[in-house]
Protein backbone atom coordinates (compact mmCIF):
# COMPACT_ATOMS: atom_id res chain seq x y z
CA UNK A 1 14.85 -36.19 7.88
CA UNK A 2 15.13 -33.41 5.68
CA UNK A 3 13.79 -31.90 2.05
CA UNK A 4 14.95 -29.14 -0.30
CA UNK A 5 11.50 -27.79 -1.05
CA UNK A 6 11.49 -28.06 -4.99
CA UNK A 7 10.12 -24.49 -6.43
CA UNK A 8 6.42 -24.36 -7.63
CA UNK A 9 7.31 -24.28 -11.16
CA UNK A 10 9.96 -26.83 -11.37
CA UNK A 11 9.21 -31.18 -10.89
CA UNK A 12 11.08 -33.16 -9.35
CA UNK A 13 11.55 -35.52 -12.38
CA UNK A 14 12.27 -34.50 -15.70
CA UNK A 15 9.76 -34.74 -19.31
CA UNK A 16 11.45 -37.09 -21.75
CA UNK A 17 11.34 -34.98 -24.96
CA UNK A 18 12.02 -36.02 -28.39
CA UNK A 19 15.07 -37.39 -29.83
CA UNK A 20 16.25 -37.90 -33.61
CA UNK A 21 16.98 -41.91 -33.03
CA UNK A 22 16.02 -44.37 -31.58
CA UNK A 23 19.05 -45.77 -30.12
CA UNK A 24 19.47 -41.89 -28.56
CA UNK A 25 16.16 -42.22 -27.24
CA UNK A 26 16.85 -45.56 -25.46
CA UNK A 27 20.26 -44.59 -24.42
CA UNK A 28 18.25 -41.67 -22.75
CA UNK A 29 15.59 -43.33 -21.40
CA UNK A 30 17.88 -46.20 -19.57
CA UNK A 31 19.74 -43.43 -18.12
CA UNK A 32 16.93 -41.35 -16.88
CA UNK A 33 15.44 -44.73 -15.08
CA UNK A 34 18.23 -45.26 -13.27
CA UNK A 35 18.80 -41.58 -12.18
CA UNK A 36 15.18 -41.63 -11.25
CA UNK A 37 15.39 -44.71 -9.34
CA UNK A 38 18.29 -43.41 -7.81
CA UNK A 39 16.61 -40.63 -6.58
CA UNK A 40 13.23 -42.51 -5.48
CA UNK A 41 15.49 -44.74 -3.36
CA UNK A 42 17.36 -41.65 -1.71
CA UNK A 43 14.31 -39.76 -1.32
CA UNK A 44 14.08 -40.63 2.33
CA UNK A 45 17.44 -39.53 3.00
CA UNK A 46 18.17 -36.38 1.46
CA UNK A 47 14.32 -35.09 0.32
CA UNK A 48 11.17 -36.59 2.00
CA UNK A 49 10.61 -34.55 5.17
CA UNK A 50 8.79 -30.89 4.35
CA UNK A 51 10.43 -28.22 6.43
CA UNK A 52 7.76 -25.54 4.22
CA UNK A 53 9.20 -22.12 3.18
CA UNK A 54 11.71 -22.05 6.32
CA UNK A 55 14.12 -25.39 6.10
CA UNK A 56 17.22 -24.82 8.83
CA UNK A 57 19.84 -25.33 6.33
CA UNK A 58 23.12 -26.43 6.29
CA UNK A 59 25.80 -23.62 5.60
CA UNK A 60 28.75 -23.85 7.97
CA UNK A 61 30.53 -21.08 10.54
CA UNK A 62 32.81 -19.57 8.36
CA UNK A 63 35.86 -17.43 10.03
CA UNK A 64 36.40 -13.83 9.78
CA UNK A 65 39.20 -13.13 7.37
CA UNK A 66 40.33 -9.87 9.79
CA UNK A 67 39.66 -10.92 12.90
CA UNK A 68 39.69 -14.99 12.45
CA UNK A 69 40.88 -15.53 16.16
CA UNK A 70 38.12 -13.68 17.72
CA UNK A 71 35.32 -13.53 15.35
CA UNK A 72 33.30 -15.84 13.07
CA UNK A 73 29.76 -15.82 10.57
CA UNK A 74 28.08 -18.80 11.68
CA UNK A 75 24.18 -19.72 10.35
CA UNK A 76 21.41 -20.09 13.18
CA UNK A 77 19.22 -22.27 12.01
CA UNK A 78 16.08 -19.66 12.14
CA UNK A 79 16.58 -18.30 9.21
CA UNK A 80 19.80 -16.08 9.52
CA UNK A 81 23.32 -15.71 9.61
CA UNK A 82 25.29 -14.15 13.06
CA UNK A 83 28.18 -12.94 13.52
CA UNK A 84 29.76 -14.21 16.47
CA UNK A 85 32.53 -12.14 19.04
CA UNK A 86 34.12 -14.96 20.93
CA UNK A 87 34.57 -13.50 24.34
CA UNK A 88 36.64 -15.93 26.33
CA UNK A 89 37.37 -18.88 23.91
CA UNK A 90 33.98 -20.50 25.55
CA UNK A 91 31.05 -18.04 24.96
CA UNK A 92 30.02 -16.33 22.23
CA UNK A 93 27.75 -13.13 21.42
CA UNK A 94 26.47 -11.98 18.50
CA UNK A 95 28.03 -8.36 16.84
CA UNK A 96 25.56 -8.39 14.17
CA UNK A 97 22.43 -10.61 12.70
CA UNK A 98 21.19 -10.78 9.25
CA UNK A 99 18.35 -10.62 8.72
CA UNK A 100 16.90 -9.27 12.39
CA UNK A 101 14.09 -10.58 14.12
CA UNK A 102 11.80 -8.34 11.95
CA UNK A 103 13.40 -9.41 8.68
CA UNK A 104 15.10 -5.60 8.14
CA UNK A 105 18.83 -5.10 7.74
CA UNK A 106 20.39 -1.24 7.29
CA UNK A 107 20.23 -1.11 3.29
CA UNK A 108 17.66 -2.89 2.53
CA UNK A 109 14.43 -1.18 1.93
CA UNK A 110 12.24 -3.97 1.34
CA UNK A 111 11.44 -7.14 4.34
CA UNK A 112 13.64 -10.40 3.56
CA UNK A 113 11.15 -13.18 3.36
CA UNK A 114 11.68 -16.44 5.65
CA UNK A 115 15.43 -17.56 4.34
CA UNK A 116 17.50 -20.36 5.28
CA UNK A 117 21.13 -20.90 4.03
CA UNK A 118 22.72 -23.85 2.50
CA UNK A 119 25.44 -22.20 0.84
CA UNK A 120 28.66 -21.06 2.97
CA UNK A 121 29.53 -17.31 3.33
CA UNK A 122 31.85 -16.05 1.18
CA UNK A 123 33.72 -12.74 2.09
CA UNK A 124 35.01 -10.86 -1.33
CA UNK A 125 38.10 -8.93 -0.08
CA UNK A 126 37.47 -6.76 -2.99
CA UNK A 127 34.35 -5.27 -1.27
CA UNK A 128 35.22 -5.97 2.18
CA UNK A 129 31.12 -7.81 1.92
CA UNK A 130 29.88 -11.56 3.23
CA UNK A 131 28.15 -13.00 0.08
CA UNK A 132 25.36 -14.72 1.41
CA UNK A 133 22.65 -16.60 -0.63
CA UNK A 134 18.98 -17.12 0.20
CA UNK A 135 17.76 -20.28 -0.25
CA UNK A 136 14.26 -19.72 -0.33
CA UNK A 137 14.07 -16.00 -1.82
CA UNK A 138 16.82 -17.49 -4.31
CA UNK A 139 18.79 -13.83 -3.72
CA UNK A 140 22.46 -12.77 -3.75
CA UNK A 141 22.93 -10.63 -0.93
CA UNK A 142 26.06 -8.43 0.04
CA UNK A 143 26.69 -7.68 3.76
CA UNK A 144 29.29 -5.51 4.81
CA UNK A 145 31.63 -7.60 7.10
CA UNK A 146 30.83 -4.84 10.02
CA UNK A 147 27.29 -5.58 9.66
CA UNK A 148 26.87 -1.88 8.90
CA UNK A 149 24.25 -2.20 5.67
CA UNK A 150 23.55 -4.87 2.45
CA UNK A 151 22.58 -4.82 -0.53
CA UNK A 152 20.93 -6.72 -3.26
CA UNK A 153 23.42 -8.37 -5.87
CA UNK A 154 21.69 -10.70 -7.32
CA UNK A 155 18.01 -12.59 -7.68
CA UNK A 156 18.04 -15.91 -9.16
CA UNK A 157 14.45 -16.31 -9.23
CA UNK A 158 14.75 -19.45 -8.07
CA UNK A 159 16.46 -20.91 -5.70
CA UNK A 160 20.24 -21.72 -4.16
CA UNK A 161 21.32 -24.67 -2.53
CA UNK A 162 25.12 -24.50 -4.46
CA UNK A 163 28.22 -23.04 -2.40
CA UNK A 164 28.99 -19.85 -4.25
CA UNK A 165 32.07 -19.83 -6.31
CA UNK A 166 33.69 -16.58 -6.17
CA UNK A 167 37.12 -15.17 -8.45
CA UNK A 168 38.38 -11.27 -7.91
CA UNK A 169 34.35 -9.52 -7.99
CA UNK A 170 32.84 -12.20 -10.00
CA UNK A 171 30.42 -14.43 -8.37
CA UNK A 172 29.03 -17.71 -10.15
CA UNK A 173 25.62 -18.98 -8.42
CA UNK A 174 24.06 -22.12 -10.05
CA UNK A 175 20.37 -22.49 -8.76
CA UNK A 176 17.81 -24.89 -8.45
CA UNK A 177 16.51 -23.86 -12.02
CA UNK A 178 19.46 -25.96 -13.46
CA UNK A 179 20.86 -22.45 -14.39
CA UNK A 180 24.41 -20.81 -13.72
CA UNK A 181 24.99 -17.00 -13.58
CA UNK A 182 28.04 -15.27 -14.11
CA UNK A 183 27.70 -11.94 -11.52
CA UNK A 184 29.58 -8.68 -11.41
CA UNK A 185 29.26 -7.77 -7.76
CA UNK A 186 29.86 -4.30 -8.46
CA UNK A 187 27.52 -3.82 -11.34
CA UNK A 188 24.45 -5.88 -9.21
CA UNK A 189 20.96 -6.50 -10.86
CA UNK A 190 21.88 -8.32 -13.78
CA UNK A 191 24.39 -11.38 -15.01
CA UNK A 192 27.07 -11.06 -17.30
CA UNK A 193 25.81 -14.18 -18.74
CA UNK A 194 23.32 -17.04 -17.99
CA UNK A 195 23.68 -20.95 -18.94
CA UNK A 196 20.77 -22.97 -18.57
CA UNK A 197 20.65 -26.06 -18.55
CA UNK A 198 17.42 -26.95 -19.36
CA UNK A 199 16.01 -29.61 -16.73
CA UNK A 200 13.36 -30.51 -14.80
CA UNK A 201 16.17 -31.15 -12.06
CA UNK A 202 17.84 -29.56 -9.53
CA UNK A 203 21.81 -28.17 -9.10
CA UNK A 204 22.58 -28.31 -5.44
CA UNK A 205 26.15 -29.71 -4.99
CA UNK A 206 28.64 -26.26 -5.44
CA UNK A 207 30.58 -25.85 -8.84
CA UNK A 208 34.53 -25.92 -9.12
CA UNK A 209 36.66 -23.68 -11.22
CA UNK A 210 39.58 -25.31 -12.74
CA UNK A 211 42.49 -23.71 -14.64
CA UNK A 212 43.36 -26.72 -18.51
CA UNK A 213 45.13 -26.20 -21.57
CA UNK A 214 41.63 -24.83 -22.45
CA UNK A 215 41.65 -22.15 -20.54
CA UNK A 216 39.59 -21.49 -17.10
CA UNK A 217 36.38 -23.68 -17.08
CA UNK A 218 33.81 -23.99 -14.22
CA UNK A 219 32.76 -27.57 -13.69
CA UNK A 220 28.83 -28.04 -12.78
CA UNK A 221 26.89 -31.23 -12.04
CA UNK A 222 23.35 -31.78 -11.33
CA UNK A 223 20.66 -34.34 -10.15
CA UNK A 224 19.73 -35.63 -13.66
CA UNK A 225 23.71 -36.90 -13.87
CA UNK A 226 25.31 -34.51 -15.93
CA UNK A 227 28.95 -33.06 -15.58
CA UNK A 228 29.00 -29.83 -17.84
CA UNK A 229 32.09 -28.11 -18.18
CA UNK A 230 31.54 -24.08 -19.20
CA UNK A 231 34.20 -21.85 -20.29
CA UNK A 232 34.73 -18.33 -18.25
CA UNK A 233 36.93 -16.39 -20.52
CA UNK A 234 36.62 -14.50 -23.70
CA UNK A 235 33.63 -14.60 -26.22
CA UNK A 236 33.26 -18.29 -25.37
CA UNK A 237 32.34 -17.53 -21.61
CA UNK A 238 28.84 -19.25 -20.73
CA UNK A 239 29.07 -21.91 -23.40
CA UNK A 240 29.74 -25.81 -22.80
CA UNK A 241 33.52 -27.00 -23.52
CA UNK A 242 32.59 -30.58 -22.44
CA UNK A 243 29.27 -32.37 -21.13
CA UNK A 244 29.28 -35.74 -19.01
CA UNK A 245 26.16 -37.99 -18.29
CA UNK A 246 26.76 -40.61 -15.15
CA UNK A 247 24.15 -43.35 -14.88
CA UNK A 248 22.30 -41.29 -11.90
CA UNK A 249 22.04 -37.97 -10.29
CA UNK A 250 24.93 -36.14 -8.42
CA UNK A 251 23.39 -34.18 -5.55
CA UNK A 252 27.13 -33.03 -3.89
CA UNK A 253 29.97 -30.42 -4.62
CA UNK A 254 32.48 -30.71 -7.46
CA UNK A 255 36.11 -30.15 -6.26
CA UNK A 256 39.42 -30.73 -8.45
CA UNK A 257 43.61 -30.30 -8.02
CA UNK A 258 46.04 -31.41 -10.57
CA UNK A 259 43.79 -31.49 -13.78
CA UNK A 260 41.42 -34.35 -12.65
CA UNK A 261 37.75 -33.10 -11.14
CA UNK A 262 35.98 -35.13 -8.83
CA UNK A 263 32.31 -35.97 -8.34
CA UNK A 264 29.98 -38.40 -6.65
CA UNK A 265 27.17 -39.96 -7.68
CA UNK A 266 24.01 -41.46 -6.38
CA UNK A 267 24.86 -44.56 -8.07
CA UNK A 268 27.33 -45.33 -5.39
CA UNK A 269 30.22 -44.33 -7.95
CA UNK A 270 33.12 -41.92 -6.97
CA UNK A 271 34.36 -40.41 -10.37
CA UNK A 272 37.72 -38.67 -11.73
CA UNK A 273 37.43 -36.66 -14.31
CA UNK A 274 40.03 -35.43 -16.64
CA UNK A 275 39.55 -31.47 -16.40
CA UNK A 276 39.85 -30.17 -19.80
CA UNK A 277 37.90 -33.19 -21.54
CA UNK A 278 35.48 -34.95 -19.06
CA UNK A 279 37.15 -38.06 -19.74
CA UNK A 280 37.24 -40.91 -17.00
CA UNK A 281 40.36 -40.90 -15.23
CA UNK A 282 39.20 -43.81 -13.01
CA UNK A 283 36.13 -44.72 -11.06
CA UNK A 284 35.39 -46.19 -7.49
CA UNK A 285 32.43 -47.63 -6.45
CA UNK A 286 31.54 -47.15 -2.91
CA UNK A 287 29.08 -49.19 -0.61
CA UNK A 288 26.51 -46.41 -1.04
CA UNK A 289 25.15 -42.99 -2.59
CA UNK A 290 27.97 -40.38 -2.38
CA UNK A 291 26.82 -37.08 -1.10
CA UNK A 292 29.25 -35.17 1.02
CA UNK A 293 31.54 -32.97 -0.82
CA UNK A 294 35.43 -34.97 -0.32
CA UNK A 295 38.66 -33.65 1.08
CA UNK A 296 41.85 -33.46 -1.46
CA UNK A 297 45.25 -33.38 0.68
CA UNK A 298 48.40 -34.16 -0.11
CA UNK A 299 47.35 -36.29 -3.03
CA UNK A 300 44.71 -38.64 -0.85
CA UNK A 301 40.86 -37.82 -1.67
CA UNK A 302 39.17 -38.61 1.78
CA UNK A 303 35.20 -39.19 0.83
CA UNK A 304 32.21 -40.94 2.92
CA UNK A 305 28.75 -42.51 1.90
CA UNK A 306 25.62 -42.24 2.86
CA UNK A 307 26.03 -45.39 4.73
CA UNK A 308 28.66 -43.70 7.00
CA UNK A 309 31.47 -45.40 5.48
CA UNK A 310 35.21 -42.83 4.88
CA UNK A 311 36.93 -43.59 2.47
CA UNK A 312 40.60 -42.65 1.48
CA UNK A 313 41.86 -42.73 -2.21
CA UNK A 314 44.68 -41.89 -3.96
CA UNK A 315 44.09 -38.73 -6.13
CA UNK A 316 45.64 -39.99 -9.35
CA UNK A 317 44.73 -43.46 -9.46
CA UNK A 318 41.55 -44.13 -6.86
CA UNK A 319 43.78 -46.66 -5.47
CA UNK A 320 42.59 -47.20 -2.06
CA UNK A 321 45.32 -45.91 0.83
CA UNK A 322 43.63 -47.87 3.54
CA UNK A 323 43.23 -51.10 4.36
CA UNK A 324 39.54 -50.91 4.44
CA UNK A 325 37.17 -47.87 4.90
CA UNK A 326 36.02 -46.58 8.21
CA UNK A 327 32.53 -47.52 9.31
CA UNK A 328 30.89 -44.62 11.27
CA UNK A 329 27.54 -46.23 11.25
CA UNK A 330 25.75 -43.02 10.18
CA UNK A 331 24.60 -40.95 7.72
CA UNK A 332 27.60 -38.58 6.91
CA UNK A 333 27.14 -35.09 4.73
CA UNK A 334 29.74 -33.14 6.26
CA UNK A 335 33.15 -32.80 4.40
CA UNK A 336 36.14 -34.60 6.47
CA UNK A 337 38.15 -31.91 8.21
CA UNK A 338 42.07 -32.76 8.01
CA UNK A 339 44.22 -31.82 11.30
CA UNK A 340 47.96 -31.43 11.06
CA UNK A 341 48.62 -33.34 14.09
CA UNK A 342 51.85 -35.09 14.78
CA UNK A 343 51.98 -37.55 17.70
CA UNK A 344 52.45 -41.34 18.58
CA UNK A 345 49.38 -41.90 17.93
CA UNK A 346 48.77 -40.16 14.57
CA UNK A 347 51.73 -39.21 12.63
CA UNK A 348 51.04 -36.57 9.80
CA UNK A 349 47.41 -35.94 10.85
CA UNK A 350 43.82 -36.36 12.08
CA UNK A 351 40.74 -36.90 10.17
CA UNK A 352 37.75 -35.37 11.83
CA UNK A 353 34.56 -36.49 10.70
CA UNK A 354 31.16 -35.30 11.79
CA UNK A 355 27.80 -37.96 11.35
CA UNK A 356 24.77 -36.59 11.50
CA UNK A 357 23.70 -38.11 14.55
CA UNK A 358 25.76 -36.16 16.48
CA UNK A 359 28.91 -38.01 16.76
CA UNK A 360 32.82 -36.41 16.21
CA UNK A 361 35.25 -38.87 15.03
CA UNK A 362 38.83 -38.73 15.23
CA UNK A 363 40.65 -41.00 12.60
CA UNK A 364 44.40 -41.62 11.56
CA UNK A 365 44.63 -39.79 8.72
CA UNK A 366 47.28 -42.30 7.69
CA UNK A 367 45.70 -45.78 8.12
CA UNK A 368 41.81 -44.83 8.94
CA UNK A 369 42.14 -46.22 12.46
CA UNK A 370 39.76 -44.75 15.06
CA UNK A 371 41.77 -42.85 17.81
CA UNK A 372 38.59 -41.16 19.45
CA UNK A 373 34.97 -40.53 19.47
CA UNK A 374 32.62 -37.65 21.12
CA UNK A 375 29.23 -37.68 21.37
CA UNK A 376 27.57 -34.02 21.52
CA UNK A 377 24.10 -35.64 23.08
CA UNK A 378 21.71 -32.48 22.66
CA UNK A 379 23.22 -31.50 19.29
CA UNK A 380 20.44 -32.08 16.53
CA UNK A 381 21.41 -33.48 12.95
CA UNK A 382 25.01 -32.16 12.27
CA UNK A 383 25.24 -31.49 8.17
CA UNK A 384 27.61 -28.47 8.32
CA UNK A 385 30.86 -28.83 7.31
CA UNK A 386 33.35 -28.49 10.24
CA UNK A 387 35.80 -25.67 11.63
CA UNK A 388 39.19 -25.80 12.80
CA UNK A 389 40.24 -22.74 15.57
CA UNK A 390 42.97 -23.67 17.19
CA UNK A 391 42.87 -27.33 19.28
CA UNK A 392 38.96 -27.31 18.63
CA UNK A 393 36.74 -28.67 16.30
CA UNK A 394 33.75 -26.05 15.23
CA UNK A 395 30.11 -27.60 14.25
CA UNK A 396 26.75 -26.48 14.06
CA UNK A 397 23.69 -28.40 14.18
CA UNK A 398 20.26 -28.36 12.59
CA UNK A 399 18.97 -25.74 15.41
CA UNK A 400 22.32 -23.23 14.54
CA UNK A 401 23.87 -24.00 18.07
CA UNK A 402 27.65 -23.93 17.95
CA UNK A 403 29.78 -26.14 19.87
CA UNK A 404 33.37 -26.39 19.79
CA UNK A 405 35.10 -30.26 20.92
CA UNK A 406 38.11 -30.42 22.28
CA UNK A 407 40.62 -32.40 19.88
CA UNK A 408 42.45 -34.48 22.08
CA UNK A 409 40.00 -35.35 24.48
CA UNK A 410 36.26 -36.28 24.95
CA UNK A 411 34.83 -32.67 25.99
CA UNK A 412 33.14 -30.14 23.85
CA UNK A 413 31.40 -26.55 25.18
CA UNK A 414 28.49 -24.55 23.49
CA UNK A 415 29.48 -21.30 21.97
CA UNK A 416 26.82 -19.59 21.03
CA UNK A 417 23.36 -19.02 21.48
CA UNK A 418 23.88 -19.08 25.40
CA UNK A 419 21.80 -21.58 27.38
């Protein structure tokens, strides 16, 4: 089990303050039960176990954008991020760590507290610098991608959970204050602007930026249910264009292709959004609360459940594609990876999906048939989304030891640390 330690000054429920009706009020109040509810029945899932100031996280190996065939930032699970030389294919060694054992990094004058790190890297070609973002300091850091120094870009002063969303040297971080900042990497300290939104709630699923008719909006949901849409450009940058409440919290990553965004909720429903509006496209309810962040390709949404159940949907309509879902049997956070893969057995593609127990499934991407499963036996809770290199699936686990499995066949080899 697991728990996002909530900051000292925030609750993990919100006040009910005062509204100018009565039917508001109500309307209000019947939401925020169920959202609670929601969240009281998922606390044992995805918040009840302490892990105090140093939780392993759950970002996921990331390639290098120069040297992608022979180099990679991967988290450890101790509270830092490596980056990994592949030697041979089968054995990995680490070219730089940040933070080092003593919590110093060239650049950095000050210690880096305990971190851990939930939200992927992000290089900015820009800068030629890794974005990383502290969890537990709540801090924007830059590395250079040679590990030579970092700086500090940003502090949230709170903390970050929410992947980073990241357009030319712009950086938008949404914390666990229910806040969003608009960043300038190369004018660090302060935001270009702030939006709260003013909860005793949490963000922790990662925004999406959308181009509409109304210009370029960044979509944000949180764990007291609401979808707000805030415009980027012009004077109007920072302020809502649209605002969305869902019957209970949404603790996963917005994503959204051809106008319609895309969130899940922990009411079990799977919602599309028109972009520009918030309107409901359609809805889907699934057999449980919706977590992992879903897969668009080719016009087929591929999402999973708590209860381990995949799901494939068509984009425009939520029209199922399969026959019936895929039961994995296990708790399933990790986004489906899709595999261009054309054989007798799958033609089109392979789904990977990672449970958290440790088991690699290999679906037809066309009909959600199982072609193969793999077991990694000593891995511990897998949450990180996957990596493709070549004919090999790249995970992490809980303790930051990478393995790579062999698509194709039931073998897999540990990368890095070494035994």
């Amino acid at each position: 089990m697991f728990h996002v330690k909530q900051p000292e000054s925030r609750r993990l429920f919100p006040r009910l303050g005062a509204f100018r009706s009565e039917r508001g009020r109500s309307r209000f109040l019947r939401r925020r039960v169920v959202a609670i509810a929601a969240l009281l029945l998922a606390i044992p899932l995805i918040a009840a176990c302490d892990v105090a100031d140093q939780p392993d996280g759950w970002a996921a190996p990331t390639p290098d954008p120069v040297e992608p065939e022979t180099r990679l930032l991967a988290p450890t699970g101790d509270s830092s991020v490596v980056a990994i030389e592949l030697l041979d294919g089968n054995l990995g060694a680490a070219a730089w760590q940040f933070p080092d054992d003593d919590g110093r990094f060239p650049g950095l004058d000050a210690e880096i507290e305990p971190v851990a790190f939930y939200s992927d890297p992000v290089w900015v070609p820009e800068t030629d610098e890794w974005l990383l973002a502290g969890y537990s300091d709540g801090v924007l850091y830059a590395v250079r991608r040679d590990g030579e120094s970092a700086r500090v870009v940003f502090d949230t002063e709170a903390r970050i959970v929410a992947d980073l969303i990241v357009h030319g040297t712009t950086v938008y971080v949404a914390d666990t204050g229910y806040r969003v900042h608009a960043v300038d990497i190369e004018q660090p300290g302060a935001s270009v602007w702030t939006w709260s939104g003013d909860s005793d709630l949490q963000i922790w699923g990662g925004p999406a930026l959308v181009e509409t008719e109304r210009g370029r909006l960044l979509i944000v949901a949180g764990l007291d249910g609401r979808v707000t849409a805030l415009h980027l450009d012009g004077d109007a940058a920072g302020s809502e264009a649209w605002q969305l409440v869902v019957e209970a919290g949404i603790a996963g990553s917005v994503v959204a292709a051809e106008g319609i965004v895309y969130v899940g909720g922990l009411d079990r429903v799977f919602y599309g959004l028109d972009a520009a509006t918030g309107a409901q496209v359609w809805t889907v309810e699934a057999s449980h609360w919706i977590w992992g962040t879903p897969l668009i390709r080719d016009g087929v949404i591929y999402m999973t459940d708590l209860r381990g159940n995949v799901y494939a949907l068509d984009a425009l309509t939520g029209a199922s594609r399969w026959l019936r879902p895929f039961a994995a049997d296990d708790r399933i956070r990790a986004q489906p990876l899709f595999v261009e893969f054309d054989s007798e057995e799958a033609v089109g593609g392979i789904l990977v999906i990672v449970a958290r127990g440790g088991t690699i499934y290999q679906l037809n991407a066309a009909d959600g048939t199982l072609l193969r499963q793999f077991r990694l036996e000593k891995a511990k809770d897998l949450m990180a989304n996957a990596l493709l290199r070549d004919d090999r699936v790249l995970v992490g686990d809980e303790d930051g030891v990478l393995y790579a499995v062999l698509l194709g066949a039931n073998s897999a080899v540990r990368l890095y640390p070494p035994n």
